[in-house]
PDB file of N, CA and C in Angstrom:
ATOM      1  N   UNK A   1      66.400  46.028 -36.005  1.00  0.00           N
ATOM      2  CA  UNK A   1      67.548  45.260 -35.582  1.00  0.00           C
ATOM      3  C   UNK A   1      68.578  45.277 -36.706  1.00  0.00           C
ATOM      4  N   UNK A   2      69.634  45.554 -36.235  1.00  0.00           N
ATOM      5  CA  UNK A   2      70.809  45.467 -37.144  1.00  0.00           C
ATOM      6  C   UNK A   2      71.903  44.730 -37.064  1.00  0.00           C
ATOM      7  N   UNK A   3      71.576  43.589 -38.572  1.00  0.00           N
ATOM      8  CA  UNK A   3      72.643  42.149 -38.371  1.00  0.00           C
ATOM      9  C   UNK A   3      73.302  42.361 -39.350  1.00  0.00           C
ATOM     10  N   UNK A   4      74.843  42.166 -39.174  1.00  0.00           N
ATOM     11  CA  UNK A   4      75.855  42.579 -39.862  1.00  0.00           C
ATOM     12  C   UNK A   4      76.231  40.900 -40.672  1.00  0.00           C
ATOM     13  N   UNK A   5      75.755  40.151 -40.070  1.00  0.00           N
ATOM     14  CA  UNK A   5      75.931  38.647 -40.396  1.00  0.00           C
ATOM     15  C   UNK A   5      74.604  37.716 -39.887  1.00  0.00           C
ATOM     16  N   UNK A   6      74.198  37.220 -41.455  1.00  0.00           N
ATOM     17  CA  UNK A   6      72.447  36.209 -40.957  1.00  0.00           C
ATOM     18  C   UNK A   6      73.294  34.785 -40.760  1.00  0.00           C
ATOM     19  N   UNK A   7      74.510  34.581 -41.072  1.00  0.00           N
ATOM     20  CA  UNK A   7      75.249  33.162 -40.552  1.00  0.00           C
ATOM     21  C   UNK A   7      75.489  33.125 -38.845  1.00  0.00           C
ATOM     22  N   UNK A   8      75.800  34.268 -38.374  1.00  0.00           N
ATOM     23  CA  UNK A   8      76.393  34.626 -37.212  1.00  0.00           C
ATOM     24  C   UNK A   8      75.108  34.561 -36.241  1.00  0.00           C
ATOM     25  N   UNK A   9      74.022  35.403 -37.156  1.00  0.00           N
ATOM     26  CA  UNK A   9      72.659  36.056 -36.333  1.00  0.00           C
ATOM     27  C   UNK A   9      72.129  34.324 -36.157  1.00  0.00           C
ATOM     28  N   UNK A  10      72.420  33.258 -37.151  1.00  0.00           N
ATOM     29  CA  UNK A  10      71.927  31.663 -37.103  1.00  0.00           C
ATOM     30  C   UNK A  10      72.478  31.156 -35.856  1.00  0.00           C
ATOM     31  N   UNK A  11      73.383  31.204 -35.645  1.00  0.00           N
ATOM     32  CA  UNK A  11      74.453  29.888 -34.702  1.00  0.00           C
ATOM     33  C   UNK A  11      74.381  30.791 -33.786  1.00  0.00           C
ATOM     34  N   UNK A  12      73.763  32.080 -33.470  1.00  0.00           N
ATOM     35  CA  UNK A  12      73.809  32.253 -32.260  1.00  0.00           C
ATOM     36  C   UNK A  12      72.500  31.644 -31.745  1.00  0.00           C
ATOM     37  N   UNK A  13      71.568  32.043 -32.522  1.00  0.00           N
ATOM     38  CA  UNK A  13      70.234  31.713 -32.092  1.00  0.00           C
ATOM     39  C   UNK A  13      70.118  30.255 -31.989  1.00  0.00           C
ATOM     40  N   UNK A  14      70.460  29.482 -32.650  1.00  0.00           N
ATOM     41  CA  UNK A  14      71.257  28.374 -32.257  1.00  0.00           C
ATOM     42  C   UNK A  14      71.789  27.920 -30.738  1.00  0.00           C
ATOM     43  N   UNK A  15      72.843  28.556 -30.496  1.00  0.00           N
ATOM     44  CA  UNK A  15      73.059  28.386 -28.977  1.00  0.00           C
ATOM     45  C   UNK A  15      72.725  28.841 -28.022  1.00  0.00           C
ATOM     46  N   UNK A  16      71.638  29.864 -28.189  1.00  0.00           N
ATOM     47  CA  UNK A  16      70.618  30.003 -27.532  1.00  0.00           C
ATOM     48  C   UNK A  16      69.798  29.072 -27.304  1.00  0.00           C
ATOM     49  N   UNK A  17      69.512  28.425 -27.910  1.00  0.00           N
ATOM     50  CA  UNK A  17      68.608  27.510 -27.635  1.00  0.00           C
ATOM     51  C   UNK A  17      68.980  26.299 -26.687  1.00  0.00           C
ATOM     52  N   UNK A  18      69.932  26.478 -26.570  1.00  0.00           N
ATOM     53  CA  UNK A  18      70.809  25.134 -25.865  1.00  0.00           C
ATOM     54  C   UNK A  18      69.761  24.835 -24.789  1.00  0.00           C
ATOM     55  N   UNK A  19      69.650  26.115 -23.754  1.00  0.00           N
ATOM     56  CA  UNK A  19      69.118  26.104 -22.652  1.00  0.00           C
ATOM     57  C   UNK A  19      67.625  25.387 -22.495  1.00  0.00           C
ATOM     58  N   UNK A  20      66.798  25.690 -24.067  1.00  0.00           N
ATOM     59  CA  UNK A  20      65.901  24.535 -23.933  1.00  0.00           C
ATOM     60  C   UNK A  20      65.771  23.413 -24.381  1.00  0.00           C
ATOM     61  N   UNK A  21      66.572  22.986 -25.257  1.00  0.00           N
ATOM     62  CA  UNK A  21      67.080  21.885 -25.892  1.00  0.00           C
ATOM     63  C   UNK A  21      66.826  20.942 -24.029  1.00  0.00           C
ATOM     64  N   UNK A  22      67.771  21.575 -23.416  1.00  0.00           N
ATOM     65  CA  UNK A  22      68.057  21.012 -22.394  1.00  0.00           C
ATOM     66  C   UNK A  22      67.203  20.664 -21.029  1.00  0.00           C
ATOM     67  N   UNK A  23      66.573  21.773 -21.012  1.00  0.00           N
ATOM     68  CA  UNK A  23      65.051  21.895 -20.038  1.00  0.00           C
ATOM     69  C   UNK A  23      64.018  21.497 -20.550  1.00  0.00           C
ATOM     70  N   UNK A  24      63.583  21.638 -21.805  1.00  0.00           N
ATOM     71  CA  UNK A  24      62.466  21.353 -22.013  1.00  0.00           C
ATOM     72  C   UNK A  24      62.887  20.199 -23.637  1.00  0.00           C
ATOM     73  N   UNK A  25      63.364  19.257 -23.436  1.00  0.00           N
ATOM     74  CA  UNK A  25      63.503  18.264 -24.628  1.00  0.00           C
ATOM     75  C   UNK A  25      61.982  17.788 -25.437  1.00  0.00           C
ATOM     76  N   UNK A  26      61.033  16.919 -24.601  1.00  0.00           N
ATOM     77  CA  UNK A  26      59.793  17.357 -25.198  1.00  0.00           C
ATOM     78  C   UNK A  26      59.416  18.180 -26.454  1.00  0.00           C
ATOM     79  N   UNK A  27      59.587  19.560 -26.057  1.00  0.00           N
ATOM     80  CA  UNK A  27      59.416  20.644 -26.754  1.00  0.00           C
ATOM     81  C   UNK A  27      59.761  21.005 -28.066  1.00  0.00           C
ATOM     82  N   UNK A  28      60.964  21.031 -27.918  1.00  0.00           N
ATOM     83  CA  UNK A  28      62.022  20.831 -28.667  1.00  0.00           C
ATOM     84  C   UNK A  28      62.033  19.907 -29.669  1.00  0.00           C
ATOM     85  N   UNK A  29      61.662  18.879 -29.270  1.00  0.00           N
ATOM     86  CA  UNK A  29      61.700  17.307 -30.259  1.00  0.00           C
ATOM     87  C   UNK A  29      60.135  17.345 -31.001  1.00  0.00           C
ATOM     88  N   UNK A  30      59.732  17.957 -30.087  1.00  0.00           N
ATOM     89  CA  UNK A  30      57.834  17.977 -30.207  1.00  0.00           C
ATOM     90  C   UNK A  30      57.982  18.922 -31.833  1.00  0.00           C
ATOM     91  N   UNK A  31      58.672  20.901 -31.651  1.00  0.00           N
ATOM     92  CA  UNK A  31      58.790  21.302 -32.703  1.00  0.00           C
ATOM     93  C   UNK A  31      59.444  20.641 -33.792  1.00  0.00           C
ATOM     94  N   UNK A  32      60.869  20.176 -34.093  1.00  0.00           N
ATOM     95  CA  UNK A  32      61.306  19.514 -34.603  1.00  0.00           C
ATOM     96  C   UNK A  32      60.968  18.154 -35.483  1.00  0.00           C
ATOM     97  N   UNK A  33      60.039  17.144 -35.259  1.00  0.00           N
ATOM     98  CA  UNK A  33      58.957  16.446 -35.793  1.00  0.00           C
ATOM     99  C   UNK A  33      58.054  17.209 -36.742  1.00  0.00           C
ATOM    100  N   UNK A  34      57.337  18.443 -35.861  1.00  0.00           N
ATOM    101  CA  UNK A  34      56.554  19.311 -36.658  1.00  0.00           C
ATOM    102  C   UNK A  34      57.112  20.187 -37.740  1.00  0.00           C
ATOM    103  N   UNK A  35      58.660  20.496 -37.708  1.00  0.00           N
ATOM    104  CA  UNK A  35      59.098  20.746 -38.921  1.00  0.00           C
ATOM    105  C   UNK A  35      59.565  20.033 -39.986  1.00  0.00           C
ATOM    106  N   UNK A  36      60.004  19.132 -39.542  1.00  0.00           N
ATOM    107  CA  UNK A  36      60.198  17.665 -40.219  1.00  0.00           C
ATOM    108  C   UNK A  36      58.507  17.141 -41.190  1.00  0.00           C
ATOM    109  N   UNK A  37      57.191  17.338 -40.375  1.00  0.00           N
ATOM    110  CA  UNK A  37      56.230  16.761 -40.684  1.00  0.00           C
ATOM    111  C   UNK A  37      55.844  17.393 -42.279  1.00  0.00           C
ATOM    112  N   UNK A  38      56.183  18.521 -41.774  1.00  0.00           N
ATOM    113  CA  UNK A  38      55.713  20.279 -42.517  1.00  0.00           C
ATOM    114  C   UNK A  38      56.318  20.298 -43.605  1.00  0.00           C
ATOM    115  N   UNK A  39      57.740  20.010 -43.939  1.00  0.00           N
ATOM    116  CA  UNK A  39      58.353  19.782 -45.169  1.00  0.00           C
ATOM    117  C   UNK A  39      58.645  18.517 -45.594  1.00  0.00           C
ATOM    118  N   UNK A  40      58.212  17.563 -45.400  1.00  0.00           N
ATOM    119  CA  UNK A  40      58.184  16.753 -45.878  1.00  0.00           C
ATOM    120  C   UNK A  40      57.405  16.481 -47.446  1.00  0.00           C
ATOM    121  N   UNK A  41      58.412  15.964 -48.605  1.00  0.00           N
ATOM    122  CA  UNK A  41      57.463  16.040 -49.738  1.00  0.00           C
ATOM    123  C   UNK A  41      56.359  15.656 -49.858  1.00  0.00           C
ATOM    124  N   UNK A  42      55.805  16.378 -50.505  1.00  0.00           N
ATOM    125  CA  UNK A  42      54.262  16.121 -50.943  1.00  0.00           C
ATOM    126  C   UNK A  42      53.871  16.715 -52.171  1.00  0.00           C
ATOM    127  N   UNK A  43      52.547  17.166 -52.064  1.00  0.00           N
ATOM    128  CA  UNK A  43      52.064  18.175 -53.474  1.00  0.00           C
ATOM    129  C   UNK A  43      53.567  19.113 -53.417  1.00  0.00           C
ATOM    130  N   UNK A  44      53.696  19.715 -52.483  1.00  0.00           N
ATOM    131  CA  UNK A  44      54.525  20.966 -53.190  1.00  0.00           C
ATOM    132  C   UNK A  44      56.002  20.403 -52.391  1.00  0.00           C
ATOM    133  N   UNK A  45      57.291  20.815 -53.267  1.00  0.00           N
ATOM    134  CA  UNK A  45      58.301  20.335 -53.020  1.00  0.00           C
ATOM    135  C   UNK A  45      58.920  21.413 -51.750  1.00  0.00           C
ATOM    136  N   UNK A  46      60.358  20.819 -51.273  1.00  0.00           N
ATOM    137  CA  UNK A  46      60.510  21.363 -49.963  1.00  0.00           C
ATOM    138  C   UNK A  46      60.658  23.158 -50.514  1.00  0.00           C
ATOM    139  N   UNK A  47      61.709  23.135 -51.621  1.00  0.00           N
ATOM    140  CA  UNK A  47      61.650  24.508 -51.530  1.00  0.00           C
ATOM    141  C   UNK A  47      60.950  25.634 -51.585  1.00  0.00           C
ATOM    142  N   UNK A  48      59.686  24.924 -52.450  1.00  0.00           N
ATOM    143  CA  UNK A  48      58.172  25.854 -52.382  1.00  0.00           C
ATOM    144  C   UNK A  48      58.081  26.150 -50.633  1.00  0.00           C
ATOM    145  N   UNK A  49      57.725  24.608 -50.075  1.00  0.00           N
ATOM    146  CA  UNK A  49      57.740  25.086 -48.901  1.00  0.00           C
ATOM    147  C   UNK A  49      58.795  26.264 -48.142  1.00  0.00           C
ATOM    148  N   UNK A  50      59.510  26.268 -48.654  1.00  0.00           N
ATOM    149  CA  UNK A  50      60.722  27.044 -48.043  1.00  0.00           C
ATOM    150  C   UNK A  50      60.530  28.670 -48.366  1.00  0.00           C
ATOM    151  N   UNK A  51      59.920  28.763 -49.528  1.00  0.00           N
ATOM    152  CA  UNK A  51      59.957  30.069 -50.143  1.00  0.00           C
ATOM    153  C   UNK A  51      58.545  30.501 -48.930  1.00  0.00           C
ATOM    154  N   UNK A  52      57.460  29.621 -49.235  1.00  0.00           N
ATOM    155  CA  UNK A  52      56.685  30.158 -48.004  1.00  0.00           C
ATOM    156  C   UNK A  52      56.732  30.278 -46.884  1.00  0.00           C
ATOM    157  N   UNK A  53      58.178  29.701 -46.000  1.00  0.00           N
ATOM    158  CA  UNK A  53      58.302  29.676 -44.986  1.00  0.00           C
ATOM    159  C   UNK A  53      58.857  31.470 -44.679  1.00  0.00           C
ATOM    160  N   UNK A  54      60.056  31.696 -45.847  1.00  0.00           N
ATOM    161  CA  UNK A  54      60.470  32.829 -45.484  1.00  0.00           C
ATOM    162  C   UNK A  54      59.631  33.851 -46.285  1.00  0.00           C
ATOM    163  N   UNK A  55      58.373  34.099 -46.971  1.00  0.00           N
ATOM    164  CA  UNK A  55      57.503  34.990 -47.040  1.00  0.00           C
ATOM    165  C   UNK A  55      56.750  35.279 -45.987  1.00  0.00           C
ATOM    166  N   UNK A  56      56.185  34.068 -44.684  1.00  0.00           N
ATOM    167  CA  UNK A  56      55.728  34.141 -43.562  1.00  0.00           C
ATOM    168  C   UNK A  56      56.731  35.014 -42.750  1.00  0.00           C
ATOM    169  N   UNK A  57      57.971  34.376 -42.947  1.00  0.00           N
ATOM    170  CA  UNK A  57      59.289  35.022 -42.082  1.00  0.00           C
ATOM    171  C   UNK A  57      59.100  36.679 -42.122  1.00  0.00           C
ATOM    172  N   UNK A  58      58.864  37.249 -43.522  1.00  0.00           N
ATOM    173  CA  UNK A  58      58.884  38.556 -43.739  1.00  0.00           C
ATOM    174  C   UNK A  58      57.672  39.315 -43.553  1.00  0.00           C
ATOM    175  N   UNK A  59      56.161  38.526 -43.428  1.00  0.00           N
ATOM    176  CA  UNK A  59      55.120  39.157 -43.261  1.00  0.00           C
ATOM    177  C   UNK A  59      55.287  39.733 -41.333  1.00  0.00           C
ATOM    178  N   UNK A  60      56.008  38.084 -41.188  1.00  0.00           N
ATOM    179  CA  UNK A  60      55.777  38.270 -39.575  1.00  0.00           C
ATOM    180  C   UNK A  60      56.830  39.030 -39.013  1.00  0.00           C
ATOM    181  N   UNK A  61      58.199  39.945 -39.578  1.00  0.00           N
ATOM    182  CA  UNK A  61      59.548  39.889 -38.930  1.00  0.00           C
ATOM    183  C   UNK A  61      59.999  39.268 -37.835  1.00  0.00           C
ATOM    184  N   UNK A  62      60.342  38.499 -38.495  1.00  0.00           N
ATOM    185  CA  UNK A  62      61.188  37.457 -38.134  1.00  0.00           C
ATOM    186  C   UNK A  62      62.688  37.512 -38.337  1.00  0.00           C
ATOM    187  N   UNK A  63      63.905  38.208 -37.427  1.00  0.00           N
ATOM    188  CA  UNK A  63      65.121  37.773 -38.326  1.00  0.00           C
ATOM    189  C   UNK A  63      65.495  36.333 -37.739  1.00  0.00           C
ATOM    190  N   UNK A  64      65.085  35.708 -37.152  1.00  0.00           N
ATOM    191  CA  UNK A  64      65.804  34.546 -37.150  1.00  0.00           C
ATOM    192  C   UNK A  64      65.390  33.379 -37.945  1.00  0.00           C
ATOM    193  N   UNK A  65      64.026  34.280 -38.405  1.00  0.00           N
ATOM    194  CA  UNK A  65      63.393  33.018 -39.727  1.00  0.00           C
ATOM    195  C   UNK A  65      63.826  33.272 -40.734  1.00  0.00           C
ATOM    196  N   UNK A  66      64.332  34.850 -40.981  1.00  0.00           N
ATOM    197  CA  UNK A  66      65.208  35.026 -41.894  1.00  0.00           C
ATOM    198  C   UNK A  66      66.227  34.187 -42.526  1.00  0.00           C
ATOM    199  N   UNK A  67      67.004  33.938 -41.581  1.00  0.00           N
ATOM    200  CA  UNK A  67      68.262  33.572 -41.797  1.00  0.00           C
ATOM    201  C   UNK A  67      68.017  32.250 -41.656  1.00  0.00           C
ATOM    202  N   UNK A  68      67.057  31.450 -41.062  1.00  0.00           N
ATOM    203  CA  UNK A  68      67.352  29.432 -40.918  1.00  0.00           C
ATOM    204  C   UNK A  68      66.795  29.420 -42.924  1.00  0.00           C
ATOM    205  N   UNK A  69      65.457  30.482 -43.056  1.00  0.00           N
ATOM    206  CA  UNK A  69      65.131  30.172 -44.282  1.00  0.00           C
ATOM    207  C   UNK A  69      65.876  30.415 -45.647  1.00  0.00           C
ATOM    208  N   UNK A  70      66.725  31.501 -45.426  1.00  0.00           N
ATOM    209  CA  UNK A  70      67.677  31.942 -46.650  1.00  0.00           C
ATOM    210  C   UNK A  70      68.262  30.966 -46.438  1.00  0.00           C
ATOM    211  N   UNK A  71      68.910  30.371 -45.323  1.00  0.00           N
ATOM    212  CA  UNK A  71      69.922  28.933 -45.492  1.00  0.00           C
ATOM    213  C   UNK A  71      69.425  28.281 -46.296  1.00  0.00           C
ATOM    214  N   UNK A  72      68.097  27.759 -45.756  1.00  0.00           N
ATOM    215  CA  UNK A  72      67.536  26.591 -46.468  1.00  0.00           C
ATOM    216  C   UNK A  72      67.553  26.879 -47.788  1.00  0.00           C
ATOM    217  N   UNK A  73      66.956  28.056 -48.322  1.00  0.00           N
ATOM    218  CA  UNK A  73      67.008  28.381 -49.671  1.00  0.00           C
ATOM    219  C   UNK A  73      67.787  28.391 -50.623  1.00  0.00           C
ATOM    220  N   UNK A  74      69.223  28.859 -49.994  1.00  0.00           N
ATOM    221  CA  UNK A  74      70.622  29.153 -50.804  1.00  0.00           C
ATOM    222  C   UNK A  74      70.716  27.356 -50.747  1.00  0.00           C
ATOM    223  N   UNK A  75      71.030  26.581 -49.959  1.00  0.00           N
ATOM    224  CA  UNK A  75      71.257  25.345 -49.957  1.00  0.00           C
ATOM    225  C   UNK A  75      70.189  24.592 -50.974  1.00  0.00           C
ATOM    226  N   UNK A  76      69.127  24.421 -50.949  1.00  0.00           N
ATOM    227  CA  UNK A  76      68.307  23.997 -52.218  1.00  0.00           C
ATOM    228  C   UNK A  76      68.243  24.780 -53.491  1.00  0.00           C
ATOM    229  N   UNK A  77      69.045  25.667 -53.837  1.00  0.00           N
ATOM    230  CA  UNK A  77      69.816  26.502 -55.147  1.00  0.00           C
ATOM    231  C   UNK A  77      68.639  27.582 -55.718  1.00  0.00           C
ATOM    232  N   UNK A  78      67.459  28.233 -54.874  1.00  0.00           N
ATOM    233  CA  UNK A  78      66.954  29.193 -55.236  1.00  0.00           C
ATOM    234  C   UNK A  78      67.510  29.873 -56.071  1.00  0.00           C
ATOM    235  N   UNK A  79      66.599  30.559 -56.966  1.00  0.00           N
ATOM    236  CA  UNK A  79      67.392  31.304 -57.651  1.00  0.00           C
ATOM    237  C   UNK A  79      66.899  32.782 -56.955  1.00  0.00           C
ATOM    238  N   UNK A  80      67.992  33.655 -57.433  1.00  0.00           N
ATOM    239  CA  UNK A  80      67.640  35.208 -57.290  1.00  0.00           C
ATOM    240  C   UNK A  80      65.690  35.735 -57.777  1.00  0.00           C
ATOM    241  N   UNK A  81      65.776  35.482 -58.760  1.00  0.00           N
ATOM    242  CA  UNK A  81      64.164  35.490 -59.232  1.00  0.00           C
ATOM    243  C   UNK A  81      63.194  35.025 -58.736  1.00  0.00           C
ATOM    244  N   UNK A  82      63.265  33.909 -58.419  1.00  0.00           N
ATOM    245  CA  UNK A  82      62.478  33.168 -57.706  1.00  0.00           C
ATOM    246  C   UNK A  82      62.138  33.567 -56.239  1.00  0.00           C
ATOM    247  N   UNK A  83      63.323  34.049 -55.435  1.00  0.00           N
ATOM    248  CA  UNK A  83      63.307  34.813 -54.424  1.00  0.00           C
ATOM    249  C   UNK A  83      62.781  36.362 -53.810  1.00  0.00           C
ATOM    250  N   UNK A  84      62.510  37.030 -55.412  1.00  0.00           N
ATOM    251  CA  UNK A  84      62.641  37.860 -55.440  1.00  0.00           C
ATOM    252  C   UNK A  84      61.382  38.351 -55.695  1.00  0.00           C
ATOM    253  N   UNK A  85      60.735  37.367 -56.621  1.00  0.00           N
ATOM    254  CA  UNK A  85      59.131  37.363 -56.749  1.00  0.00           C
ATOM    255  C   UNK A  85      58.377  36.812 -55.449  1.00  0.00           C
ATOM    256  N   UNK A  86      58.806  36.136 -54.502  1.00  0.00           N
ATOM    257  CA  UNK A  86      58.512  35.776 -53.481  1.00  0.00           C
ATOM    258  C   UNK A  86      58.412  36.817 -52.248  1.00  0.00           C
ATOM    259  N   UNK A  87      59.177  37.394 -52.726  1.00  0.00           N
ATOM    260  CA  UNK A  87      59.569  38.481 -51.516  1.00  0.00           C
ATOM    261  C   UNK A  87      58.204  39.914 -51.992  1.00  0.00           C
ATOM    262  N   UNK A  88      57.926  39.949 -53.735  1.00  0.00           N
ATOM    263  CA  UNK A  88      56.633  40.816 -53.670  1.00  0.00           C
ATOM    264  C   UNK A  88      55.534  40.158 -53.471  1.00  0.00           C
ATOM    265  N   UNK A  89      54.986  38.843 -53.014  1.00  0.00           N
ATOM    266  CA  UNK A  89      54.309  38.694 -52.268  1.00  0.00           C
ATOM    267  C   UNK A  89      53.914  38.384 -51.262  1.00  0.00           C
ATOM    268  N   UNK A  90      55.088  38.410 -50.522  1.00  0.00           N
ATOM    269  CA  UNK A  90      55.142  39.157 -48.596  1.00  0.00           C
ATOM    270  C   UNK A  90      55.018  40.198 -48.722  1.00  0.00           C
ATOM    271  N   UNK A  91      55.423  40.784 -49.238  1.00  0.00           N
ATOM    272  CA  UNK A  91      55.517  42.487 -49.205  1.00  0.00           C
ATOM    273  C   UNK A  91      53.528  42.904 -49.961  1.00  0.00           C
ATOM    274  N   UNK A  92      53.376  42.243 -50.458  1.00  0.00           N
ATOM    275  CA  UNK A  92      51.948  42.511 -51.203  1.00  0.00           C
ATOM    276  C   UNK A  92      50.910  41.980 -49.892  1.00  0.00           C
ATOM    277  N   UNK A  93      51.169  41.112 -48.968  1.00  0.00           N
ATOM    278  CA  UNK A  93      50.368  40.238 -48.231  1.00  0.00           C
ATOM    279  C   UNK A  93      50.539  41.213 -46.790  1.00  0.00           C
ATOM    280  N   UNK A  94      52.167  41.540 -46.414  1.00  0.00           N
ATOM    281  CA  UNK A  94      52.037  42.309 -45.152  1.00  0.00           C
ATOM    282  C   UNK A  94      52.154  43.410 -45.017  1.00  0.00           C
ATOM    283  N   UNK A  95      52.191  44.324 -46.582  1.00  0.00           N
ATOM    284  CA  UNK A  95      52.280  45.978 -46.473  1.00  0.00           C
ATOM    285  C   UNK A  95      53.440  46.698 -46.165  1.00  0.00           C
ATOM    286  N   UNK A  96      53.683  47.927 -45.793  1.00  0.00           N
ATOM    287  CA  UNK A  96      54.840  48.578 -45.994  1.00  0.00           C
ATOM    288  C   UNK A  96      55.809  48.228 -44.500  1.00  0.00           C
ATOM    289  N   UNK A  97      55.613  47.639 -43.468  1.00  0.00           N
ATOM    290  CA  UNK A  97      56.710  46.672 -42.679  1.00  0.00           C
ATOM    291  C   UNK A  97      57.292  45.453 -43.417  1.00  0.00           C
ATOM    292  N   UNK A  98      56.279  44.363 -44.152  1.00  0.00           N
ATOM    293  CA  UNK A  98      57.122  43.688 -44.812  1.00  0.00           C
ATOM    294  C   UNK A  98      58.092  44.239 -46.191  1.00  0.00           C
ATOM    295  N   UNK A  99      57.347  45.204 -46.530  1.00  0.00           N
ATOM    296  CA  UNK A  99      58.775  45.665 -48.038  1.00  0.00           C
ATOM    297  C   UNK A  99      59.812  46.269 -46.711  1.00  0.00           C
ATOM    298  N   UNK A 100      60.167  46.760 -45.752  1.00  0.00           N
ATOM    299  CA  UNK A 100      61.207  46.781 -45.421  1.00  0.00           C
ATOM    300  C   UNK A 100      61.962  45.617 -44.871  1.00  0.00           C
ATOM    301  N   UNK A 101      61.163  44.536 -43.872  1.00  0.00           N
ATOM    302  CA  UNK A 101      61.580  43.190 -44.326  1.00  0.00           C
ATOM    303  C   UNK A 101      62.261  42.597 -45.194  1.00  0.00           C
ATOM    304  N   UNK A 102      61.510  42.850 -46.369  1.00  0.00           N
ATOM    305  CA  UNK A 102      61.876  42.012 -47.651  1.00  0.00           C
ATOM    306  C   UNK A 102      63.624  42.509 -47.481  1.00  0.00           C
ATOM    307  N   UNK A 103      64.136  44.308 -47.410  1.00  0.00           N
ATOM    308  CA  UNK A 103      65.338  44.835 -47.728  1.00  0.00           C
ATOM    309  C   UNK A 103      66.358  43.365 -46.681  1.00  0.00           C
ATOM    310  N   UNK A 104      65.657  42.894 -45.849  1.00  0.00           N
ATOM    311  CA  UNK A 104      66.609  42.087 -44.607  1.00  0.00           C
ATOM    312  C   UNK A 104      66.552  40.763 -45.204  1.00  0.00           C
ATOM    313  N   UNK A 105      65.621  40.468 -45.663  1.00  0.00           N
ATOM    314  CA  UNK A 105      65.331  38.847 -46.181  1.00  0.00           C
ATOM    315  C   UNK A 105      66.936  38.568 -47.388  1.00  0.00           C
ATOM    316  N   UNK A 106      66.457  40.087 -48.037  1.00  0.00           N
ATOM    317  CA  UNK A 106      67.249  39.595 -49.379  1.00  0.00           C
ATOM    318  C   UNK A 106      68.956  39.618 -48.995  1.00  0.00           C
ATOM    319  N   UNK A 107      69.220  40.495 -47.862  1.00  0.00           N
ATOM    320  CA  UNK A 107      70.344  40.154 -47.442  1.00  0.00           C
ATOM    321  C   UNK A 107      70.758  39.183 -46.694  1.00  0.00           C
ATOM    322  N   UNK A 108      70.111  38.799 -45.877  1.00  0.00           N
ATOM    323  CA  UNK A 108      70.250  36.977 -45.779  1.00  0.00           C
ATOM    324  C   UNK A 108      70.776  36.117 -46.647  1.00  0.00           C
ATOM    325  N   UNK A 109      69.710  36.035 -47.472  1.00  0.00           N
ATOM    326  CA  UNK A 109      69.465  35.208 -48.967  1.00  0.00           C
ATOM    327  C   UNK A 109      70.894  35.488 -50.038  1.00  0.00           C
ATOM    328  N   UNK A 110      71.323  36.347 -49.848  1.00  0.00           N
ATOM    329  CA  UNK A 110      72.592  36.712 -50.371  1.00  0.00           C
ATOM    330  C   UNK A 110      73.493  36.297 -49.291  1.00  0.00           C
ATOM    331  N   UNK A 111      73.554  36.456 -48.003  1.00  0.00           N
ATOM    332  CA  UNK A 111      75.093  36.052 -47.985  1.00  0.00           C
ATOM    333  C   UNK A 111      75.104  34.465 -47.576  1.00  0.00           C
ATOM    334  N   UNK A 112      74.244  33.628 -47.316  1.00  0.00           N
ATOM    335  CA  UNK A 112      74.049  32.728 -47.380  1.00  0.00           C
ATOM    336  C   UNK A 112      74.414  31.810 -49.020  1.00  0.00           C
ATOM    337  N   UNK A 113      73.410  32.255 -50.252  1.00  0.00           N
ATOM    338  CA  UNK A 113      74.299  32.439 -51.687  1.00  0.00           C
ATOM    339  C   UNK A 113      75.227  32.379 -52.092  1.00  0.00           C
ATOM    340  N   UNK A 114      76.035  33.031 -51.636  1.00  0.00           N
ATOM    341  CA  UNK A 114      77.496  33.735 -51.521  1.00  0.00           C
ATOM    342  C   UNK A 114      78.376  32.583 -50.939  1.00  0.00           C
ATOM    343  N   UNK A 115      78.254  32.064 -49.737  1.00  0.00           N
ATOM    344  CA  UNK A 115      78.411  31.148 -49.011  1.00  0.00           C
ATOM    345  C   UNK A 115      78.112  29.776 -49.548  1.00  0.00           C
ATOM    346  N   UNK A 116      77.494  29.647 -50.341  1.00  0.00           N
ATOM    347  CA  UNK A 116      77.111  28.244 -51.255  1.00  0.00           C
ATOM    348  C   UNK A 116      77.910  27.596 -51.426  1.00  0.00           C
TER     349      UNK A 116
END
């Protein structure tokens, strides 16, 4: 898949969702709690959580986890390094689909950055 924008590739997927926001609220509110539950502080702070959210993002390709997680990341002030060592162990955990992953993650993670 080829995204020219992970802000654009966000708010669409975003209004995509409208349709179940709307049909299925339950659901919706049900996930939402559970992400709420999931990062909530604890032993490890949100952005740890975050860094593992988008190493999952890249084991599993995911671009739309891509891009909610580089948000999250650029917004809690990741650094490049930190991101970057994260990204060799998705790439160490899901093999040669996630190192091409990783090439999509890190462009996320940058223009999101950028966008700071």
């Amino acid at each position: 898949m080829s995204i020219e924008s992970y802000d654009d590739h966000v708010r669409a997927i975003s209004r995509n969702l409208t349709d179940l926001r709307s049909h299925h609220p339950a659901l919706m509110q049900g996930f939402g709690a559970l992400a709420k539950a999931a990062m909530a502080p604890g032993a490890l702070d949100e952005k740890t959580k975050e860094l593992i959210a988008m190493a999952i993002g890249v084991a599993s390709r995911c671009d739309g986890c891509l891009g909610f997680h580089a948000r999250a990341l650029a917004r809690l002030g990741a650094t490049p390094e930190e991101f970057r060592e994260m990204l060799g162990v998705a790439v160490y955990m899901g093999g040669g689909p996630s190192l091409m992953y990783a090439a999509h993650a890190q462009a996320a993670f940058e223009d999101f950055r950028k966008a700071a």
